[in-house]
PDB file of N, CA and C in Angstrom:
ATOM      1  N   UNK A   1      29.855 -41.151  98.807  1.00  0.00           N
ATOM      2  CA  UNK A   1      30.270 -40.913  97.441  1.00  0.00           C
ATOM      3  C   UNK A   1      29.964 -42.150  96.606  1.00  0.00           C
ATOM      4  N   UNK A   2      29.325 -41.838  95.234  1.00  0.00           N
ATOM      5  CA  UNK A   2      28.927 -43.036  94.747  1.00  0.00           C
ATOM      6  C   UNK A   2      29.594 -42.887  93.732  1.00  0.00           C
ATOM      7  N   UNK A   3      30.004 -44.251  92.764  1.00  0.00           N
ATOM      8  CA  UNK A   3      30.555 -43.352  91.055  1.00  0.00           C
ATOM      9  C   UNK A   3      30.268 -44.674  90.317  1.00  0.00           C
ATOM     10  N   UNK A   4      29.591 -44.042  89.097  1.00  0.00           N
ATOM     11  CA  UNK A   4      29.447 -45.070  88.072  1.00  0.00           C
ATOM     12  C   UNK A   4      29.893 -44.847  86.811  1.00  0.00           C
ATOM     13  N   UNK A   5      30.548 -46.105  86.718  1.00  0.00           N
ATOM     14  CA  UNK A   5      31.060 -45.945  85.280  1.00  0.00           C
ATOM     15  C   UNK A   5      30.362 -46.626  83.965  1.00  0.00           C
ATOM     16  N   UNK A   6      29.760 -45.903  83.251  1.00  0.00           N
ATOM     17  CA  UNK A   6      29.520 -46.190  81.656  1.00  0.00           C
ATOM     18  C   UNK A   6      30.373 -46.326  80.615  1.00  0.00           C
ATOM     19  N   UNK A   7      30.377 -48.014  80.208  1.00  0.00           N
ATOM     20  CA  UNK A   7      31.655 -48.279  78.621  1.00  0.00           C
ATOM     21  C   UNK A   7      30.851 -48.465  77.474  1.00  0.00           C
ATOM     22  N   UNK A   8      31.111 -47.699  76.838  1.00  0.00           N
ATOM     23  CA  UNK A   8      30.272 -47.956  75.317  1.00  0.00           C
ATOM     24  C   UNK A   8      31.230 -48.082  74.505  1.00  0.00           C
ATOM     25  N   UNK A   9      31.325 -49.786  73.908  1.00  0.00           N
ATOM     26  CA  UNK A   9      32.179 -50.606  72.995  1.00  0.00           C
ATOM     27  C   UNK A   9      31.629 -50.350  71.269  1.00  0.00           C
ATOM     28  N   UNK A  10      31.523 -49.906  70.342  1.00  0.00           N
ATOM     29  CA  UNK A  10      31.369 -49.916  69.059  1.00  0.00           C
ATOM     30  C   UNK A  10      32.572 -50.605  68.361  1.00  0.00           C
ATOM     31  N   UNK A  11      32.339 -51.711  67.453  1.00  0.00           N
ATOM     32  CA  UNK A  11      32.994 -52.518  66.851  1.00  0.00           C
ATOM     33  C   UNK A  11      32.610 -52.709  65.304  1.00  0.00           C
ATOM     34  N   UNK A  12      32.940 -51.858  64.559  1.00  0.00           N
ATOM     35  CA  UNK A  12      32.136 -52.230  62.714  1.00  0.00           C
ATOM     36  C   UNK A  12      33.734 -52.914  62.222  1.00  0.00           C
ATOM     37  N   UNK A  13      33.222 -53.947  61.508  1.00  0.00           N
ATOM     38  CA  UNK A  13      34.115 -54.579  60.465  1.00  0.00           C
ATOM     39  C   UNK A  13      33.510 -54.987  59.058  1.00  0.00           C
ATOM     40  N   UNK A  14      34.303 -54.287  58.443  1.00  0.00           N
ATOM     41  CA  UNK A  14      34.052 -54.390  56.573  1.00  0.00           C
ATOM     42  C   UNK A  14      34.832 -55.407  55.776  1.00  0.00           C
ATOM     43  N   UNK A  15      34.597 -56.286  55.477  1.00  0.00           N
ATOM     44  CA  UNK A  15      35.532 -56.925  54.388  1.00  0.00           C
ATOM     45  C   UNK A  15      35.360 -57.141  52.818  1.00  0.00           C
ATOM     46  N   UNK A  16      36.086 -56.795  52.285  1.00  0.00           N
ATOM     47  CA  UNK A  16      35.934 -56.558  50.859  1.00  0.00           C
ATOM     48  C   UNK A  16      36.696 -57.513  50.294  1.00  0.00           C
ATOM     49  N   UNK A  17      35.466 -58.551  49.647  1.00  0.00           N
ATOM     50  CA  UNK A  17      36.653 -59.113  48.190  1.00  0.00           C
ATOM     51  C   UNK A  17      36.299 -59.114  47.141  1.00  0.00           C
ATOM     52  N   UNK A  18      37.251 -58.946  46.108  1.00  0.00           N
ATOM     53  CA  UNK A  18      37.457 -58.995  44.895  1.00  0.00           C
ATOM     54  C   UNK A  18      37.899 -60.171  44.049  1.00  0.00           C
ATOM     55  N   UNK A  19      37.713 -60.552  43.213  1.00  0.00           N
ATOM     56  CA  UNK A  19      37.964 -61.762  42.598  1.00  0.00           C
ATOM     57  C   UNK A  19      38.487 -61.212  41.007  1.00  0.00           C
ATOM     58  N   UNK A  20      39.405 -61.655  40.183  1.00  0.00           N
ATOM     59  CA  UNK A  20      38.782 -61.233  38.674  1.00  0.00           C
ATOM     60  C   UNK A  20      39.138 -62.993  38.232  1.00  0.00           C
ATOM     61  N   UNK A  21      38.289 -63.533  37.416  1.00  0.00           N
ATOM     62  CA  UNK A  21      38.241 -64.867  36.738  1.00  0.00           C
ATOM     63  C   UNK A  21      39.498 -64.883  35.832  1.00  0.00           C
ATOM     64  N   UNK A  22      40.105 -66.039  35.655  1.00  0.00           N
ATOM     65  CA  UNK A  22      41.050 -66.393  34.560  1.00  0.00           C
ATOM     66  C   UNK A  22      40.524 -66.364  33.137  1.00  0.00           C
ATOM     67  N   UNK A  23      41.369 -66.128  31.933  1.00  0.00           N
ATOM     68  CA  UNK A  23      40.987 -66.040  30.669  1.00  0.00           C
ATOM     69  C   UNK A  23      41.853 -66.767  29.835  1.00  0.00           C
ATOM     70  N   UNK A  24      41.409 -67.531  29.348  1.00  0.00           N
ATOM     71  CA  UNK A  24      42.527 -68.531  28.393  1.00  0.00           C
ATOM     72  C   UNK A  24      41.770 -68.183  26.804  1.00  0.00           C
ATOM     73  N   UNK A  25      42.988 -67.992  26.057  1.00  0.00           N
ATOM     74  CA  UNK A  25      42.614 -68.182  24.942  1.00  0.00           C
ATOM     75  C   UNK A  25      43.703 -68.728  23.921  1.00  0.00           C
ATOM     76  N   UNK A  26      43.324 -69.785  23.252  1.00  0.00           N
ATOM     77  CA  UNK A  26      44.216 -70.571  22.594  1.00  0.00           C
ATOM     78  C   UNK A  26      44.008 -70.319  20.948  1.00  0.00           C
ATOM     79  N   UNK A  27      45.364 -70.170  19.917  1.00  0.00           N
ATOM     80  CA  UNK A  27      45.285 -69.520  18.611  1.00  0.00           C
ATOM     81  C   UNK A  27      46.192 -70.793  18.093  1.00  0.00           C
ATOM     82  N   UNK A  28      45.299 -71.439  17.098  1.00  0.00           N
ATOM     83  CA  UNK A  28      45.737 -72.769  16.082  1.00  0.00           C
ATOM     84  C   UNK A  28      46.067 -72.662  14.799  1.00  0.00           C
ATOM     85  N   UNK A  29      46.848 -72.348  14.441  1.00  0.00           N
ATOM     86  CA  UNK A  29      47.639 -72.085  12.779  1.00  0.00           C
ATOM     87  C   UNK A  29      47.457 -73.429  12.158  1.00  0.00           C
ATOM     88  N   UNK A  30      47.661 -73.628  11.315  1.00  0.00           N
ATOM     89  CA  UNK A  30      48.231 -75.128  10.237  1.00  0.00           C
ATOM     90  C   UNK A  30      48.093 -74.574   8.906  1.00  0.00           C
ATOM     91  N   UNK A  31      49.841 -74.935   8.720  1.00  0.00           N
ATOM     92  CA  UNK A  31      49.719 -74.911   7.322  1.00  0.00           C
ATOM     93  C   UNK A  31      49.944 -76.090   6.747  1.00  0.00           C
ATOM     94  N   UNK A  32      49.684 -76.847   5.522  1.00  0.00           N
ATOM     95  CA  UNK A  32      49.772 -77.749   5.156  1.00  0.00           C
ATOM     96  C   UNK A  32      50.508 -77.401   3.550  1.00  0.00           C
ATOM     97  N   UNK A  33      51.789 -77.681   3.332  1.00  0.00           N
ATOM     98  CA  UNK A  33      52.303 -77.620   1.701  1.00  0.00           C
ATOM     99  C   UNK A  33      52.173 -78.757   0.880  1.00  0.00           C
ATOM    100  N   UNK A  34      52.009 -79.367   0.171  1.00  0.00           N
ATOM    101  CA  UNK A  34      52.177 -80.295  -0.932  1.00  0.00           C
ATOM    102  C   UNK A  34      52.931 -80.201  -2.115  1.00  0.00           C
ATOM    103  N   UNK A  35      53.891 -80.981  -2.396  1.00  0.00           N
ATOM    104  CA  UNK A  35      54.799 -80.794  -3.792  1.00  0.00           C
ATOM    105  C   UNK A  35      54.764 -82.091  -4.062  1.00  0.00           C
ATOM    106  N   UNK A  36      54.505 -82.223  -5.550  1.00  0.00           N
ATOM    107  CA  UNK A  36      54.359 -83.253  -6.317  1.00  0.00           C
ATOM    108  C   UNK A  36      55.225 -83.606  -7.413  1.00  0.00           C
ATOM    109  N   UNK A  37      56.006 -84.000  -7.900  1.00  0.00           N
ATOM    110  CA  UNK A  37      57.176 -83.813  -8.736  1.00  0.00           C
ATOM    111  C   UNK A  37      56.508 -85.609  -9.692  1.00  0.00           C
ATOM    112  N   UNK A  38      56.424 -85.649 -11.208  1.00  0.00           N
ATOM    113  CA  UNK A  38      56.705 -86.402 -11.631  1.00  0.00           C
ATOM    114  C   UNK A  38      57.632 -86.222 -12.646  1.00  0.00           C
ATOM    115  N   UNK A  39      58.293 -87.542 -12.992  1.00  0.00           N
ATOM    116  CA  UNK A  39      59.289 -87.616 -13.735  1.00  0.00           C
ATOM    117  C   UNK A  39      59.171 -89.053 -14.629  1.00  0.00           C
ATOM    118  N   UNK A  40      59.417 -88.873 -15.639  1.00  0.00           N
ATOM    119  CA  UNK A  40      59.014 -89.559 -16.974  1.00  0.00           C
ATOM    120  C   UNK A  40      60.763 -89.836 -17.222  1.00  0.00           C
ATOM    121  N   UNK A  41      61.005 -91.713 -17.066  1.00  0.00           N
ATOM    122  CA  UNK A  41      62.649 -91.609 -17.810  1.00  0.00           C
ATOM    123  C   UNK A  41      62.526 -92.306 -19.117  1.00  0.00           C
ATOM    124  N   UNK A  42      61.550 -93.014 -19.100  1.00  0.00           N
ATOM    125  CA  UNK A  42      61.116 -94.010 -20.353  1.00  0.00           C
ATOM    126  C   UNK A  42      60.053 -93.531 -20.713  1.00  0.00           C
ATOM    127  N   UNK A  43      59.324 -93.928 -22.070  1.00  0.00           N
ATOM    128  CA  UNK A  43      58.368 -94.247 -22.176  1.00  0.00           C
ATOM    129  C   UNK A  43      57.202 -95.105 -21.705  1.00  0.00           C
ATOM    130  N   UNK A  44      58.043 -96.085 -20.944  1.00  0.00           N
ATOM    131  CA  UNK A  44      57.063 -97.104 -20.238  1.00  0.00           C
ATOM    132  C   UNK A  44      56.791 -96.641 -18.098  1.00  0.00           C
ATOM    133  N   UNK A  45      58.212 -95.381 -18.240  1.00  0.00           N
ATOM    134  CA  UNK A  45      58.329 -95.592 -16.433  1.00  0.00           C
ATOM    135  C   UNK A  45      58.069 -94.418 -16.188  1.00  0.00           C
ATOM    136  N   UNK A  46      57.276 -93.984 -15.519  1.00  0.00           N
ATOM    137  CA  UNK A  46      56.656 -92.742 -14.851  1.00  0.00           C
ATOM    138  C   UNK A  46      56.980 -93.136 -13.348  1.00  0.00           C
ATOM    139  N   UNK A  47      57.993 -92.047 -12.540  1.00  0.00           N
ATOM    140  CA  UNK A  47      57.955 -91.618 -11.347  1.00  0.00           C
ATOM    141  C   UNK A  47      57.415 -90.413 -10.725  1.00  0.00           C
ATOM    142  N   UNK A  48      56.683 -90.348  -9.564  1.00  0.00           N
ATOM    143  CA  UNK A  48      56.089 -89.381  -9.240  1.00  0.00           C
ATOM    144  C   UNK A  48      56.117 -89.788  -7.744  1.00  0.00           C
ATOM    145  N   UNK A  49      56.922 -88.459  -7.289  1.00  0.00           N
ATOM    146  CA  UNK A  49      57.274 -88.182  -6.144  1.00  0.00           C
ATOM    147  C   UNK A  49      56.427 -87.073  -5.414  1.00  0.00           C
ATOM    148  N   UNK A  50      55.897 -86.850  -4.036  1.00  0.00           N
ATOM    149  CA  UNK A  50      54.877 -86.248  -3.147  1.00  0.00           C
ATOM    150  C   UNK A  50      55.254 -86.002  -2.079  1.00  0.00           C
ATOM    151  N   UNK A  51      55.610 -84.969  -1.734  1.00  0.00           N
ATOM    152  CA  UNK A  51      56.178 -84.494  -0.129  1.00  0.00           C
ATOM    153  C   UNK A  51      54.942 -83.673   0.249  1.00  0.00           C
ATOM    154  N   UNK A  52      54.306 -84.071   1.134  1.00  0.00           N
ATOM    155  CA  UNK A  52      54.064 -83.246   2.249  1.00  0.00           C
ATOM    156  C   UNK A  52      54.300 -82.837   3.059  1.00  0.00           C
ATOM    157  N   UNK A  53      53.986 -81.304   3.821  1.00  0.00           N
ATOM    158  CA  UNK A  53      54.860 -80.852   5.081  1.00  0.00           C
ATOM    159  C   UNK A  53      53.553 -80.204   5.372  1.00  0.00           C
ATOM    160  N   UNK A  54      53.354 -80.155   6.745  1.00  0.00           N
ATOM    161  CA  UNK A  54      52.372 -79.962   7.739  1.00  0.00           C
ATOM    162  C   UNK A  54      53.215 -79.024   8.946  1.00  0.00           C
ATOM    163  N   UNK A  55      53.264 -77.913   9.003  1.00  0.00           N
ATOM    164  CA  UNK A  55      53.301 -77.256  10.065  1.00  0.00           C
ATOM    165  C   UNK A  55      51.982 -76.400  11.394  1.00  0.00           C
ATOM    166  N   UNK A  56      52.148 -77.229  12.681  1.00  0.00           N
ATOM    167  CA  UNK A  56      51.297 -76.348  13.500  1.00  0.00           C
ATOM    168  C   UNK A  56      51.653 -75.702  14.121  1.00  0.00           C
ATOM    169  N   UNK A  57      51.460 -74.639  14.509  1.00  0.00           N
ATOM    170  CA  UNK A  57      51.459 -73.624  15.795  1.00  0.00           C
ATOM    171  C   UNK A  57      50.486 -73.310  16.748  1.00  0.00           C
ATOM    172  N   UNK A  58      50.642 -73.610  17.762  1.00  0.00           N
ATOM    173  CA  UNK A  58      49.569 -73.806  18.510  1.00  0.00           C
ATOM    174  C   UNK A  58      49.921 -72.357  19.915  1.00  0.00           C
ATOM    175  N   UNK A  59      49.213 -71.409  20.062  1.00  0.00           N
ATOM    176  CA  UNK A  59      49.448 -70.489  21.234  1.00  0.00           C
ATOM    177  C   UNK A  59      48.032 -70.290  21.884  1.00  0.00           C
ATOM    178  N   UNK A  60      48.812 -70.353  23.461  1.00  0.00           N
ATOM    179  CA  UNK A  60      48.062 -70.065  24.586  1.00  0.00           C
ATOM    180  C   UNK A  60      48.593 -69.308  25.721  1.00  0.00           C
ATOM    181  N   UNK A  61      46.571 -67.886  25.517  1.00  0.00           N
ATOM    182  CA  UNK A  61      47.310 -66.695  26.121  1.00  0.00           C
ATOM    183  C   UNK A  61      46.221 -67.428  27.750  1.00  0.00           C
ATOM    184  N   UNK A  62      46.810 -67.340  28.878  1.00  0.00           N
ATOM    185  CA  UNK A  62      46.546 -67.164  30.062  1.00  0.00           C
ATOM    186  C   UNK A  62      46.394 -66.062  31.032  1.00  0.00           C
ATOM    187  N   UNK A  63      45.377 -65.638  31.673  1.00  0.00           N
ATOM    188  CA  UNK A  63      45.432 -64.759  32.248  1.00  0.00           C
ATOM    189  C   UNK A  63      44.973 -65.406  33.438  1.00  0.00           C
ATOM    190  N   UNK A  64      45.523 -65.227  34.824  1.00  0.00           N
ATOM    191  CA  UNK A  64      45.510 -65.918  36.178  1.00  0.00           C
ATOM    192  C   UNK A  64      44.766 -65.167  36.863  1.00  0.00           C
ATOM    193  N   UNK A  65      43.515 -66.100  37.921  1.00  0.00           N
ATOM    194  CA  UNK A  65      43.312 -65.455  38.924  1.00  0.00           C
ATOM    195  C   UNK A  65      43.234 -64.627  39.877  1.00  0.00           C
ATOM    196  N   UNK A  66      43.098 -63.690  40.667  1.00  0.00           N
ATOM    197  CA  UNK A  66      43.124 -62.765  41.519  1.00  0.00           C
ATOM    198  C   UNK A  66      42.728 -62.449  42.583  1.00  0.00           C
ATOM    199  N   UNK A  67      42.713 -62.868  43.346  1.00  0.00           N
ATOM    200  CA  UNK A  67      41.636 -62.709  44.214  1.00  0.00           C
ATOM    201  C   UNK A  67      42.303 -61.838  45.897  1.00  0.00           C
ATOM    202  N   UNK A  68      41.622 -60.644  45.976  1.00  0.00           N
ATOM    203  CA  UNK A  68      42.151 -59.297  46.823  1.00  0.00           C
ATOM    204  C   UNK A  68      41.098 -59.863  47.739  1.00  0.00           C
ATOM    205  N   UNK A  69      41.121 -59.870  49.218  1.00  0.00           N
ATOM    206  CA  UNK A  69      40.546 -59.336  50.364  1.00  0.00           C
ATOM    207  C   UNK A  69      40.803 -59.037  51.650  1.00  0.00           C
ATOM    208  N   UNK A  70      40.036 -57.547  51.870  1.00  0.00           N
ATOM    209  CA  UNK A  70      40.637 -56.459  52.581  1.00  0.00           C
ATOM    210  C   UNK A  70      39.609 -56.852  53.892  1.00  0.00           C
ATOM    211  N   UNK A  71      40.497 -56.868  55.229  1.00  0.00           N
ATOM    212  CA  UNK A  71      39.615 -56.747  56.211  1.00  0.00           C
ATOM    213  C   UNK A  71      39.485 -55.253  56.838  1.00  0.00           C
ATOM    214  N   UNK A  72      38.742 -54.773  57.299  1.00  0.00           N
ATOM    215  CA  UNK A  72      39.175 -53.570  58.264  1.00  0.00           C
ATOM    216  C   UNK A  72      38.191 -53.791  59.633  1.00  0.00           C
ATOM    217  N   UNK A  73      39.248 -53.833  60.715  1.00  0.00           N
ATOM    218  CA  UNK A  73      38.167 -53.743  61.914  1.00  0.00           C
ATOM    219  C   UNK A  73      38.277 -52.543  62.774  1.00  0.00           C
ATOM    220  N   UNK A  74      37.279 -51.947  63.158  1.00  0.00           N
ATOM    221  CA  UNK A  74      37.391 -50.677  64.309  1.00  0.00           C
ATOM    222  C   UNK A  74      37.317 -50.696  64.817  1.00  0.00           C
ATOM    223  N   UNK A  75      37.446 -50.508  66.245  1.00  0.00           N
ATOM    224  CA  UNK A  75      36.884 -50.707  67.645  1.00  0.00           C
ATOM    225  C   UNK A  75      36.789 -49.128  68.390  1.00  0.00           C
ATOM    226  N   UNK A  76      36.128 -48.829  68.349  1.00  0.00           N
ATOM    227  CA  UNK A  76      35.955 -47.298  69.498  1.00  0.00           C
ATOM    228  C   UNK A  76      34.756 -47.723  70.983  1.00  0.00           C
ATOM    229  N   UNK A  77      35.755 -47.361  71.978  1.00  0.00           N
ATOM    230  CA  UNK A  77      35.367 -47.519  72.966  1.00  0.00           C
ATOM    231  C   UNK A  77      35.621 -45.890  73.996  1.00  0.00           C
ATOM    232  N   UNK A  78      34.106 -45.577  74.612  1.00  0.00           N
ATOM    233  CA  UNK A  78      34.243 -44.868  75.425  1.00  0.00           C
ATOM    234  C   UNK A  78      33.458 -44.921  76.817  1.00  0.00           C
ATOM    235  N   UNK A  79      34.049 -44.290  77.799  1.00  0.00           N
ATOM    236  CA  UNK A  79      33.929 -44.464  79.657  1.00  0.00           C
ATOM    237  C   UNK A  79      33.835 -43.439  79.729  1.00  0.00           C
ATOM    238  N   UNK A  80      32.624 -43.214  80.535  1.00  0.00           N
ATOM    239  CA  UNK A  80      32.146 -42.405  81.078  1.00  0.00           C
ATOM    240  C   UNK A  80      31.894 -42.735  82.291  1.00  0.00           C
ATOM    241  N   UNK A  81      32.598 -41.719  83.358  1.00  0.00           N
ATOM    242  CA  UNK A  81      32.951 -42.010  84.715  1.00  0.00           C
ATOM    243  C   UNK A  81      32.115 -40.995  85.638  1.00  0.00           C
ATOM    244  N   UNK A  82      31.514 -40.716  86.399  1.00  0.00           N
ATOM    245  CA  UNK A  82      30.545 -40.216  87.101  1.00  0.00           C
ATOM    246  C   UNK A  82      30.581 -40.649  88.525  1.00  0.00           C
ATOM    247  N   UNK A  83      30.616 -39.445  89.621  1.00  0.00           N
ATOM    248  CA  UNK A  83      30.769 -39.330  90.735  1.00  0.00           C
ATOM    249  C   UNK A  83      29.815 -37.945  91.343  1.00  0.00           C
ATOM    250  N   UNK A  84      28.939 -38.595  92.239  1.00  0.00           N
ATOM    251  CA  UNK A  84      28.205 -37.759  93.032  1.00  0.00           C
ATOM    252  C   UNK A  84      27.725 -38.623  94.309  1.00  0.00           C
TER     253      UNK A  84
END
């Protein structure tokens, strides 16, 4: 009696990645007011007063990184056993 055995191993592996890039975007306002006020008390004295006001706003939109990856491994194995 003789017997032989045949293994046939199949092994596929897929890996998938995905990435999506970051996005920044930054939004810069400024306002700038000026008021000037003069004032006369004499004839000889002139005051003149100047406020400035400067407001900024500064916004930043961020969008973060991502990055997905999928492994998948298979393995199918079959024996084939034989006797004569």
């Amino acid at each position: 009696s003789t017997s032989t055995t045949t293994t046939i191993t199949v092994t596929t592996t897929t890996i998938t990645t995905s990435t999506t890039t970051s996005i920044t975007t930054t939004t810069t306002t400024t306002i700038t007011t000026t008021t000037s006020t003069t004032t006369t008390t004499t004839s000889t004295t002139t005051s003149t007063t100047t406020t400035t006001s400067t407001t900024t706003s500064t916004t930043t939109t961020t969008a973060s990184t991502t990055t997905t990856t999928t492994t998948t491994k298979t393995t199918t194995s079959m024996s084939i056993c034989s006797m004569f």
